[in-house]
C-alpha atoms as a PDB file:
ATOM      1  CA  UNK A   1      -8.290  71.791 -11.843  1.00  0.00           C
ATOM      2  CA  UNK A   2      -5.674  74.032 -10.710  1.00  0.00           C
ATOM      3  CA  UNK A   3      -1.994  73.184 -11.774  1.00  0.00           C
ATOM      4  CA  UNK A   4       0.738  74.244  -8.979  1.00  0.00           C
ATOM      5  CA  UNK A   5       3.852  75.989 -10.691  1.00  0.00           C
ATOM      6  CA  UNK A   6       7.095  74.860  -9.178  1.00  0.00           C
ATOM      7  CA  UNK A   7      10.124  77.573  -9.080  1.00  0.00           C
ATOM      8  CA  UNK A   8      13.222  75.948 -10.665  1.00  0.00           C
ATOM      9  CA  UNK A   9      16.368  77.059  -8.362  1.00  0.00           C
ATOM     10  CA  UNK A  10      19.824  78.224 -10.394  1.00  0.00           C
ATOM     11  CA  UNK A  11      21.937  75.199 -11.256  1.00  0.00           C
ATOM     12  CA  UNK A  12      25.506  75.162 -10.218  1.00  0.00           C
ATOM     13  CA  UNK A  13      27.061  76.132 -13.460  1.00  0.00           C
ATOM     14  CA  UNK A  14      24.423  79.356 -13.324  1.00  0.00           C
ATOM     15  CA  UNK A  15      25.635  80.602 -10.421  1.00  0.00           C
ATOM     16  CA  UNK A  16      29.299  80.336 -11.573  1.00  0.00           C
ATOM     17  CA  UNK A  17      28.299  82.148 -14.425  1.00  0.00           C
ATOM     18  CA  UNK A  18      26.680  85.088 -12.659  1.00  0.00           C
ATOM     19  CA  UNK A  19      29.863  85.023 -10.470  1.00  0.00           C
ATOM     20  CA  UNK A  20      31.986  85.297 -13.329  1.00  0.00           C
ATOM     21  CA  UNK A  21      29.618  88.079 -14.927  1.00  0.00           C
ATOM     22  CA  UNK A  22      29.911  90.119 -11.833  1.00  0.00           C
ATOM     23  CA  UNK A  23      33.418  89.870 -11.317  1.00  0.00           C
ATOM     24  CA  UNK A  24      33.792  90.841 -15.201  1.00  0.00           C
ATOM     25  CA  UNK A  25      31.364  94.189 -14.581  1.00  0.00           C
ATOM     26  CA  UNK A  26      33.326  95.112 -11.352  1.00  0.00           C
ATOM     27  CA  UNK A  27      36.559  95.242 -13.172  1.00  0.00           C
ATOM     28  CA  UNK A  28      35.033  97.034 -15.771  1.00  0.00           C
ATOM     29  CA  UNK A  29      33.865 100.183 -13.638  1.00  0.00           C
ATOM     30  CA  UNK A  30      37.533  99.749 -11.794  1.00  0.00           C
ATOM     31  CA  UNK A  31      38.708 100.424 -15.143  1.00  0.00           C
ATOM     32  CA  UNK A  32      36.523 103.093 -15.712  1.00  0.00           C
ATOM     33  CA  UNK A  33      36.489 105.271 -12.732  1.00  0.00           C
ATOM     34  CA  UNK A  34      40.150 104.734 -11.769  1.00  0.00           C
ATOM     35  CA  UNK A  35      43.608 105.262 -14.122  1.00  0.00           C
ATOM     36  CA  UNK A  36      46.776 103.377 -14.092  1.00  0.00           C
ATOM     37  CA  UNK A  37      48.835 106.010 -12.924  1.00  0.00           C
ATOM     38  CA  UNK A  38      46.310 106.522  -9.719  1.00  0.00           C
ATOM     39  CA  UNK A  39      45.788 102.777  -9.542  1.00  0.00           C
ATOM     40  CA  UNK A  40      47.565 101.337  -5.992  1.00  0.00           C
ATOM     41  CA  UNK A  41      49.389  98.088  -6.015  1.00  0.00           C
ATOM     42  CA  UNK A  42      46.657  97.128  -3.313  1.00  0.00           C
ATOM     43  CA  UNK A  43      44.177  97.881  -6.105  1.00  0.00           C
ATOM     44  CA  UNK A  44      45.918  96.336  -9.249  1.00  0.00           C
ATOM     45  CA  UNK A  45      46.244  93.320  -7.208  1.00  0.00           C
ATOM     46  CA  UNK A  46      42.564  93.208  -6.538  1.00  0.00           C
ATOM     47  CA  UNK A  47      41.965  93.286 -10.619  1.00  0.00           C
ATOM     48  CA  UNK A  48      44.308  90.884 -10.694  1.00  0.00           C
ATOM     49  CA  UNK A  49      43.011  88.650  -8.991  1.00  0.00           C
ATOM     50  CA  UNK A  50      39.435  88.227 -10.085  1.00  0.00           C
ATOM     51  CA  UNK A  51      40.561  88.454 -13.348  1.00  0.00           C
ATOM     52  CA  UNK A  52      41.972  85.289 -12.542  1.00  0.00           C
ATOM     53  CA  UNK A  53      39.174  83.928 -10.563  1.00  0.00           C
ATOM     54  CA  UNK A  54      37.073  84.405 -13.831  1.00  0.00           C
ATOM     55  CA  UNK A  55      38.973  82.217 -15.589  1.00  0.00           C
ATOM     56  CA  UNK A  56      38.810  79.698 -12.912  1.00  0.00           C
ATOM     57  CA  UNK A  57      34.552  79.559 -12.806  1.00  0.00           C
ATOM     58  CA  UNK A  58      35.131  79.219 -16.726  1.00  0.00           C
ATOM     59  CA  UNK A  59      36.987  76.265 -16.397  1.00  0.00           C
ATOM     60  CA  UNK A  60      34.836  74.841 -13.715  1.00  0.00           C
ATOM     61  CA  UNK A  61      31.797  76.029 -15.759  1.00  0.00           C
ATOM     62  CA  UNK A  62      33.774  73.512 -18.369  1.00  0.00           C
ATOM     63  CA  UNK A  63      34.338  70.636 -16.187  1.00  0.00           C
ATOM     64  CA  UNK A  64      31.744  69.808 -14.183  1.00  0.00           C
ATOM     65  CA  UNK A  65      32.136  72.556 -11.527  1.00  0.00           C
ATOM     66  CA  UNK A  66      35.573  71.148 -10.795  1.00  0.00           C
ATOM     67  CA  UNK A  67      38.692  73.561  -9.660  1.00  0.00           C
ATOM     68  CA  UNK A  68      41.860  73.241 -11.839  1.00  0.00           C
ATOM     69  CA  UNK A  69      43.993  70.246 -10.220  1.00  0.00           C
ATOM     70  CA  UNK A  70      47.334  68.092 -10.965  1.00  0.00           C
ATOM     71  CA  UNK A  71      46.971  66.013 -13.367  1.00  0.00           C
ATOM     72  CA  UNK A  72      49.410  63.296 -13.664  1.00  0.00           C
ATOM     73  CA  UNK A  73      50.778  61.867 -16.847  1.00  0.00           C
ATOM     74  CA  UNK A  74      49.247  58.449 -16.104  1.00  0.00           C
ATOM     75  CA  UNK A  75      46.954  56.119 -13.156  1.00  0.00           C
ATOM     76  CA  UNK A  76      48.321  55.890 -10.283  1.00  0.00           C
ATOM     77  CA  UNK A  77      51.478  57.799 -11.043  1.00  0.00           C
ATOM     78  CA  UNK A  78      53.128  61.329  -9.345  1.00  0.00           C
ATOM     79  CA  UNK A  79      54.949  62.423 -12.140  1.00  0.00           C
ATOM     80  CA  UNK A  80      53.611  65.197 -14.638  1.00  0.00           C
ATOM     81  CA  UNK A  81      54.566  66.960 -17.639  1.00  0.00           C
ATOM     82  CA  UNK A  82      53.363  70.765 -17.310  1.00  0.00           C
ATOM     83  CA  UNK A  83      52.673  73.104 -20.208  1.00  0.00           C
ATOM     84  CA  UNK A  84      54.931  76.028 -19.467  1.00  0.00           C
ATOM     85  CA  UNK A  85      55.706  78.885 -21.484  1.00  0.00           C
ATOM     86  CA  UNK A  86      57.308  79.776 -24.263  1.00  0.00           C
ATOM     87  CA  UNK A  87      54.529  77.530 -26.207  1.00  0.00           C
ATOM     88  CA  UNK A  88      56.167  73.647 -26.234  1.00  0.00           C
ATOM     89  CA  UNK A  89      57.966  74.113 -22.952  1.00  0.00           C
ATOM     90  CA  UNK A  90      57.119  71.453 -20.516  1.00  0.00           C
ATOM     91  CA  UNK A  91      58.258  71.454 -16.621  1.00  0.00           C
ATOM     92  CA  UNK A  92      58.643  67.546 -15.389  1.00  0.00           C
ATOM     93  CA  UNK A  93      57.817  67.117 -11.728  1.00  0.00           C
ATOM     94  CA  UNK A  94      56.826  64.568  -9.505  1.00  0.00           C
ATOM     95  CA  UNK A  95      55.614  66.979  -7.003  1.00  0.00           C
ATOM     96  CA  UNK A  96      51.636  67.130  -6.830  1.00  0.00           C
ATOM     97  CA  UNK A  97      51.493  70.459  -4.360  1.00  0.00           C
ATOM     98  CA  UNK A  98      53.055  72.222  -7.499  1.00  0.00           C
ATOM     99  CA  UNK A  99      49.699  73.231  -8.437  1.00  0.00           C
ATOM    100  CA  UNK A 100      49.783  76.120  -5.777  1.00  0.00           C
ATOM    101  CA  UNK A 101      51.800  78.115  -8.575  1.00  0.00           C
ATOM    102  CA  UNK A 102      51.368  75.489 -11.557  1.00  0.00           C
ATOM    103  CA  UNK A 103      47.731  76.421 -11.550  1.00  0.00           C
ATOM    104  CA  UNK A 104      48.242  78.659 -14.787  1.00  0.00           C
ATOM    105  CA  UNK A 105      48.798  75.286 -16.909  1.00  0.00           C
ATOM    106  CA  UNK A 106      45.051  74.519 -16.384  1.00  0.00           C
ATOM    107  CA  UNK A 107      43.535  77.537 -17.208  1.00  0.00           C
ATOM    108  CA  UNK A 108      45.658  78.834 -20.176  1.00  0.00           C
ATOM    109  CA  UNK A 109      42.600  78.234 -22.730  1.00  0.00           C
ATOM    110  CA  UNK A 110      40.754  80.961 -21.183  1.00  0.00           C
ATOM    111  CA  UNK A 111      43.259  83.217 -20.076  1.00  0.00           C
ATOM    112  CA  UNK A 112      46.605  83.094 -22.436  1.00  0.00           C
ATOM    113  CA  UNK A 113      49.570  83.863 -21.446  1.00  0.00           C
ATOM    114  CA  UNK A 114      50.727  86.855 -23.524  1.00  0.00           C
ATOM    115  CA  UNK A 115      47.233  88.412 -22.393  1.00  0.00           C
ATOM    116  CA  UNK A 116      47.594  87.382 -18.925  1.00  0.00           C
ATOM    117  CA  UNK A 117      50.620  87.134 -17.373  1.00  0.00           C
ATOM    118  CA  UNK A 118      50.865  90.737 -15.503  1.00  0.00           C
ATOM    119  CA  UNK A 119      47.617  89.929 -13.908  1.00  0.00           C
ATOM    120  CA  UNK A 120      49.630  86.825 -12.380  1.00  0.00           C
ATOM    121  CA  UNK A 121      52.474  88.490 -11.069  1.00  0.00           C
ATOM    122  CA  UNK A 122      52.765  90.754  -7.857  1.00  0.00           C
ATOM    123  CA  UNK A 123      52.269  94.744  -8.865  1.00  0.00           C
ATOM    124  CA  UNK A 124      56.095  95.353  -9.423  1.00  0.00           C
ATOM    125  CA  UNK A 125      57.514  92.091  -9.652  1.00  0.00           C
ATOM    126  CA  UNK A 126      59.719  92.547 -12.460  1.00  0.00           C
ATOM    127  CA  UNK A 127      59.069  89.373 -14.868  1.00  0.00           C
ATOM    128  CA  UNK A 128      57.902  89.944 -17.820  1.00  0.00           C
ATOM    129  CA  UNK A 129      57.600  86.826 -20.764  1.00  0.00           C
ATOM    130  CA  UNK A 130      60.823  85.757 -21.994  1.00  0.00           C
ATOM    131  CA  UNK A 131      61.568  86.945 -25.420  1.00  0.00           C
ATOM    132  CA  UNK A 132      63.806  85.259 -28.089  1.00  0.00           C
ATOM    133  CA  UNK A 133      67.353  84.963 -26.816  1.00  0.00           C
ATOM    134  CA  UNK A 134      66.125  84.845 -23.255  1.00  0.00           C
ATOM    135  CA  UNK A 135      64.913  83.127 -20.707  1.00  0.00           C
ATOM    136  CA  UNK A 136      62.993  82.623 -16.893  1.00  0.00           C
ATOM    137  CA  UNK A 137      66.672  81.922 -15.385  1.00  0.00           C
ATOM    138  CA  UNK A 138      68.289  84.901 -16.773  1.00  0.00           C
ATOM    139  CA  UNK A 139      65.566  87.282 -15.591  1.00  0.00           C
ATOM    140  CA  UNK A 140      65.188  85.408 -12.255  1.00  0.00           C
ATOM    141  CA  UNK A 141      68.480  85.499 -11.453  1.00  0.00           C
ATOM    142  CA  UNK A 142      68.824  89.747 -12.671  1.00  0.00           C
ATOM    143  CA  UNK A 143      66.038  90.346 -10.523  1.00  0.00           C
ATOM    144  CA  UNK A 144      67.261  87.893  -7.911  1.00  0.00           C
ATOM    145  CA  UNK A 145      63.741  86.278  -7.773  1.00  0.00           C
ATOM    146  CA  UNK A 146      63.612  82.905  -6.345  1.00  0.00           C
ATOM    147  CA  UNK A 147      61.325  80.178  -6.100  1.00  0.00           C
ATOM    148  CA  UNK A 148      59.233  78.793  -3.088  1.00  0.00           C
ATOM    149  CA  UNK A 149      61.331  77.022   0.116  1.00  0.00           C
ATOM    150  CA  UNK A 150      61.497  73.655  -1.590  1.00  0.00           C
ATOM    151  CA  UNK A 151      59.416  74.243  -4.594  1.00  0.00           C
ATOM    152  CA  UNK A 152      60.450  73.930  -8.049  1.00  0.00           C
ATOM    153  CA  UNK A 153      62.098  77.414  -9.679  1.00  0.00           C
ATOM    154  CA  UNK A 154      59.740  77.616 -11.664  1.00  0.00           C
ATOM    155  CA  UNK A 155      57.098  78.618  -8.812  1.00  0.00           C
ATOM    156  CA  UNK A 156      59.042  81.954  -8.771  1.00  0.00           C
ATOM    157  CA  UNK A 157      57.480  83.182 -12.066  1.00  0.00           C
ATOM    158  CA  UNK A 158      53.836  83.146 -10.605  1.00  0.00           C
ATOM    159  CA  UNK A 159      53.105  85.234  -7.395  1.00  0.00           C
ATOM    160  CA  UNK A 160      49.491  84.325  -6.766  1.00  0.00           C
ATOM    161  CA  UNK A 161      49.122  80.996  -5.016  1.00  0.00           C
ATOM    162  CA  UNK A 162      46.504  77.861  -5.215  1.00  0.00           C
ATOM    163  CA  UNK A 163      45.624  75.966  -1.709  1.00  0.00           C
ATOM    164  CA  UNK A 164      46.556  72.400  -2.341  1.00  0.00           C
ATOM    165  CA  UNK A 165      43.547  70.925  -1.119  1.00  0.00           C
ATOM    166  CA  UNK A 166      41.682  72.249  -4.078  1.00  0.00           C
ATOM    167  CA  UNK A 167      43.427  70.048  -6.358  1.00  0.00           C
ATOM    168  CA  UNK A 168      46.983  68.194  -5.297  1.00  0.00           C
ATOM    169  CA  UNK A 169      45.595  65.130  -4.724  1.00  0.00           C
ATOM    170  CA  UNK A 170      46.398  62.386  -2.275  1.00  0.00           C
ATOM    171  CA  UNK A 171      48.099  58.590  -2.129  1.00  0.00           C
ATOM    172  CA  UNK A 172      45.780  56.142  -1.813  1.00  0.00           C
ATOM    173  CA  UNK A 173      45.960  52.769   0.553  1.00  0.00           C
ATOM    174  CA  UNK A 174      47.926  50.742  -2.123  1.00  0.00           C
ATOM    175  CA  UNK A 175      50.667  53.741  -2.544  1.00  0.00           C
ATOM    176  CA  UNK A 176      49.353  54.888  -5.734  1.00  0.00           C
ATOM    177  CA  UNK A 177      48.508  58.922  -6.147  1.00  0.00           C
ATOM    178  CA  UNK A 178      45.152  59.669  -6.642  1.00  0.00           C
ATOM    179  CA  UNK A 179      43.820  63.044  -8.504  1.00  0.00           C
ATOM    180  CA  UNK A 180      42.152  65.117  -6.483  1.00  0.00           C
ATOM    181  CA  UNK A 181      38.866  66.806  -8.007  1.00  0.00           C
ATOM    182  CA  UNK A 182      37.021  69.317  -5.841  1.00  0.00           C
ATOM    183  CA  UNK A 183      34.086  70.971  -6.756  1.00  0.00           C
ATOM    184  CA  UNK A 184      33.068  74.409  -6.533  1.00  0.00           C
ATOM    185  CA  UNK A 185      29.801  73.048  -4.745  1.00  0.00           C
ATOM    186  CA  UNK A 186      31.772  71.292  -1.455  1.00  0.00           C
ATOM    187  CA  UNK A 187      33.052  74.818  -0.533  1.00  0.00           C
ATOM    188  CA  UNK A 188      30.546  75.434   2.815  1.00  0.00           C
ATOM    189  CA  UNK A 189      31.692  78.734   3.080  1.00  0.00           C
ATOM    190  CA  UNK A 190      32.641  80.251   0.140  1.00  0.00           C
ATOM    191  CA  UNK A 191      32.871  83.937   1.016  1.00  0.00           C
ATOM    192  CA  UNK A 192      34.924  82.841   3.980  1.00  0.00           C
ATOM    193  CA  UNK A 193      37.920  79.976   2.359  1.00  0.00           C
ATOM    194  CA  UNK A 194      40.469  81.908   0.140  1.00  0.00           C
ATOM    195  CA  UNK A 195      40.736  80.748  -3.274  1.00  0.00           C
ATOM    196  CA  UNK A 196      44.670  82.868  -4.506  1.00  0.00           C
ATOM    197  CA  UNK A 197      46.608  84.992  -2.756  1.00  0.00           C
ATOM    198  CA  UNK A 198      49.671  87.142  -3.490  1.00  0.00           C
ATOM    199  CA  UNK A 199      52.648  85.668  -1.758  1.00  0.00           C
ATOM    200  CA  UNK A 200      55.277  88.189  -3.435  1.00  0.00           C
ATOM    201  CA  UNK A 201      53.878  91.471  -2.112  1.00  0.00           C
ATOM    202  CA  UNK A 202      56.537  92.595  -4.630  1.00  0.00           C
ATOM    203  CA  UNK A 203      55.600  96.319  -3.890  1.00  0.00           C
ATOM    204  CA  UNK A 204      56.547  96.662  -0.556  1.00  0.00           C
ATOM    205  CA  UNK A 205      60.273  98.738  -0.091  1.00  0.00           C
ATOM    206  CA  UNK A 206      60.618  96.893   2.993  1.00  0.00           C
ATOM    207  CA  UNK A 207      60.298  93.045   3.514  1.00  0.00           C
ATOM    208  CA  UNK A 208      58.045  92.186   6.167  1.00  0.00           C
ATOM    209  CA  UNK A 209      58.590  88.988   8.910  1.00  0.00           C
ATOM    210  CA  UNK A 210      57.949  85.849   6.805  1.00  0.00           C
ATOM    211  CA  UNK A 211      56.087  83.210   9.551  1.00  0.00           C
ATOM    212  CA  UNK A 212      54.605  79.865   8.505  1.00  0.00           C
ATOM    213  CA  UNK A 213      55.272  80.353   4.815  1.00  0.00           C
ATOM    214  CA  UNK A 214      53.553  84.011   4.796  1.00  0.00           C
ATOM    215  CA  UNK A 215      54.542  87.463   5.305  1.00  0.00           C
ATOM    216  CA  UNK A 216      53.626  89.733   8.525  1.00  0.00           C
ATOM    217  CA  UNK A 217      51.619  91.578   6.438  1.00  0.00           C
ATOM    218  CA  UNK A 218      47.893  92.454   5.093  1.00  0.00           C
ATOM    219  CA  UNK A 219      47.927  90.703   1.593  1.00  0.00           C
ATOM    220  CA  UNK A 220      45.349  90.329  -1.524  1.00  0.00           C
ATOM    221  CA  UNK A 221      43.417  87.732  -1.539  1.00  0.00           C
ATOM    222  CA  UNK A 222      40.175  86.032  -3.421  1.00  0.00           C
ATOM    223  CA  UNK A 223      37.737  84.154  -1.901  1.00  0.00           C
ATOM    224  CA  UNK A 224      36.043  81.703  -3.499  1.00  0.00           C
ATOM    225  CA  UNK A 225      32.356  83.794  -3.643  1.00  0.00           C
ATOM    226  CA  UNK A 226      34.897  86.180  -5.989  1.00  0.00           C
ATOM    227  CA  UNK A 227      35.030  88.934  -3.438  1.00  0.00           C
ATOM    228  CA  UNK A 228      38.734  90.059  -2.765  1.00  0.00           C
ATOM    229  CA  UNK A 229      40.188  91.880   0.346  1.00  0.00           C
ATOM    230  CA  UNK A 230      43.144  92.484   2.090  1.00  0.00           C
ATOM    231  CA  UNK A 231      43.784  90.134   4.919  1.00  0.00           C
ATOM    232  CA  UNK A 232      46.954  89.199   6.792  1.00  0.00           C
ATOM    233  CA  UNK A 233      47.383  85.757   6.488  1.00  0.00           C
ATOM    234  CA  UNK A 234      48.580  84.794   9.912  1.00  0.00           C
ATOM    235  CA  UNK A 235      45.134  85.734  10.731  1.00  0.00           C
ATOM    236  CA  UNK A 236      43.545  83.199   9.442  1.00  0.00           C
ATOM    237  CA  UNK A 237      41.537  80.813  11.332  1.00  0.00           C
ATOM    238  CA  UNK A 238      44.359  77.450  13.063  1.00  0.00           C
ATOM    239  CA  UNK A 239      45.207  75.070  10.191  1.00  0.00           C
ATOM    240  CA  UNK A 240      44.685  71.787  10.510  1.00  0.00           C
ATOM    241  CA  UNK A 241      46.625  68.363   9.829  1.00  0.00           C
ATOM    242  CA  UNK A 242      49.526  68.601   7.407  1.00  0.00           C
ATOM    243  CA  UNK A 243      49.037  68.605   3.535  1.00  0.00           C
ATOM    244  CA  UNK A 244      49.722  64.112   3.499  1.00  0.00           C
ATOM    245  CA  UNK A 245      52.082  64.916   0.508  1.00  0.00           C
ATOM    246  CA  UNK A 246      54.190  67.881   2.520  1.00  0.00           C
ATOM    247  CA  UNK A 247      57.147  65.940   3.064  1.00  0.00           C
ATOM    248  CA  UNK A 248      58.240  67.562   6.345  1.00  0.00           C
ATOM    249  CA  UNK A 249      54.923  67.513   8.039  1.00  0.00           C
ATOM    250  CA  UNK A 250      54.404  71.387   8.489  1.00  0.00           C
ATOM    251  CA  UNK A 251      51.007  73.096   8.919  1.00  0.00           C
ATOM    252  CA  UNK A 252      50.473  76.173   7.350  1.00  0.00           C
ATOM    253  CA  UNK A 253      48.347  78.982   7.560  1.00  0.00           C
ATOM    254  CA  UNK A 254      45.110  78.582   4.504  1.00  0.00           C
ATOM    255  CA  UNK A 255      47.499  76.414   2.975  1.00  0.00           C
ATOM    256  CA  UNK A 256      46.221  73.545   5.188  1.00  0.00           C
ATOM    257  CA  UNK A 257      42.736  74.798   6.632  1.00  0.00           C
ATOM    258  CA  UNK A 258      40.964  72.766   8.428  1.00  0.00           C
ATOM    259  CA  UNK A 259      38.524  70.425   6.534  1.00  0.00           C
ATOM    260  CA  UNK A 260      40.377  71.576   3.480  1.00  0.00           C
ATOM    261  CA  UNK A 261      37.839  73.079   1.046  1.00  0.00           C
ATOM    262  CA  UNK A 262      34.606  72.804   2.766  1.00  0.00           C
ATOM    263  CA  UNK A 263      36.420  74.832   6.125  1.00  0.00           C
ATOM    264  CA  UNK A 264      36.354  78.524   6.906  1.00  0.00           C
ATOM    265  CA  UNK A 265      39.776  80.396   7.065  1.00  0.00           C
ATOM    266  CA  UNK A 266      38.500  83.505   8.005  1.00  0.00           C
END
């Protein structure tokens, strides 16, 4: 009798793994073929990037394909204590959309800080990790970085920024904040939604128009399939309804893309 051989397709947590592989080997012929001195910011951004977005399909690869997301300090509640740096600094907040630039907090067992921080800063930003005797305020304030409209300070020290939809959350009928956990697998399109993106473009001599949150200009970005390109983000495809935590009701630009992760913003 003749026995019928079924093909077994790639789980989930294989393909994030061949993602990650691929985005490791394309940084590693960047490094070879092209030196820091004749590296563009456009370029070192790139790196950036999906050195990043490797540590995010390790942690999904970690926790049941899930993207990093707030994680409040207990049921039902907003507030959150958030590992910051130097090690046993803590940021309180009660402000769930702070994982657009909190994001780091998540993934800090695969990418540490003193290893990773210039890849999450803007090519020429400026910051560099506090040593003893100093601080984020002090350099902040010397470089006359600020944080996001609204945001806390804090969100100043990381350029590359984190949809909310992938992991803020949302309130529930009852009032109480429930955890959002999205999953790598409920992205429809995933070389088409926008995973990070530079908001500092801290390389450019002159400041373009800032619209809707972003600036006027072409801007790194990583899609979720790991591929990376400039794009300008008013180009993106019409957002949708306002993030239900935003208190002022604005809609912006990938921040709020329709469907949230399963739509297409470009």
């Amino acid at each position: 009798m003749k026995r019928t051989r079924h093909a077994r397709g790639f789980s989930r947590v294989e393909l994030i793994t061949a993602v990650a592989a691929v985005l490791v080997l394309v940084l590693v012929v960047s490094a070879t073929f092209v030196t820091p001195q004749r590296m563009t910011p456009e370029r070192r951004a790139f790196d950036n990037a999906r050195e990043i977005g490797i540590s995010f399909f390790k942690y999904a690869a970690d926790h049941a394909d899930a993207f990093p997301h707030y994680q409040p300090d207990s049921l039902g509640s907003r507030a959150a204590t958030i590992a910051w740096y130097p090690n046993g600094t803590t940021i309180a907040t009660e402000n769930p959309l702070d994982i657009e630039w909190a994001w780091p907090s998540q993934i800090t067992s695969y990418s540490p800080w003193a290893s990773s921080y210039e890849s999450w800063i803007s090519p020429g930003h400026g910051l560099t990790l506090p040593a003893p005797g100093n601080d984020w305020t002090r350099q902040m304030a010397a470089l006359g970085i600020e944080g996001d409209d609204g945001a806390h300070p804090m969100s100043g020290t990381i350029s590359w920024r984190y949809p909310a939809h992938f992991g803020a959350g949302v309130v529930g009928p009852n009032g109480a904040f429930v955890p959002a956990v999205r999953r790598f697998s409920e992205v429809a399109f995933p070389s088409r939604k926008v995973l990070l993106w530079d908001t500092h473009l801290a390389w450019l001599r002159e400041r373009p128009e800032r619209i809707d949150g972003h600036w006027n200009a072409p801007t790194p970005m990583l899609f979720v399939d790991g591929s990376a390109s400039m794009r300008n983000p008013l180009d993106a495809n019409p957002p949708g309804e306002p993030h239900p935590l935003r208190p002022d009701g604005t809609v912006i630009p990938i921040r709020d893309t329709r469907l949230g992760a399963r739509g297409i913003d470009y």
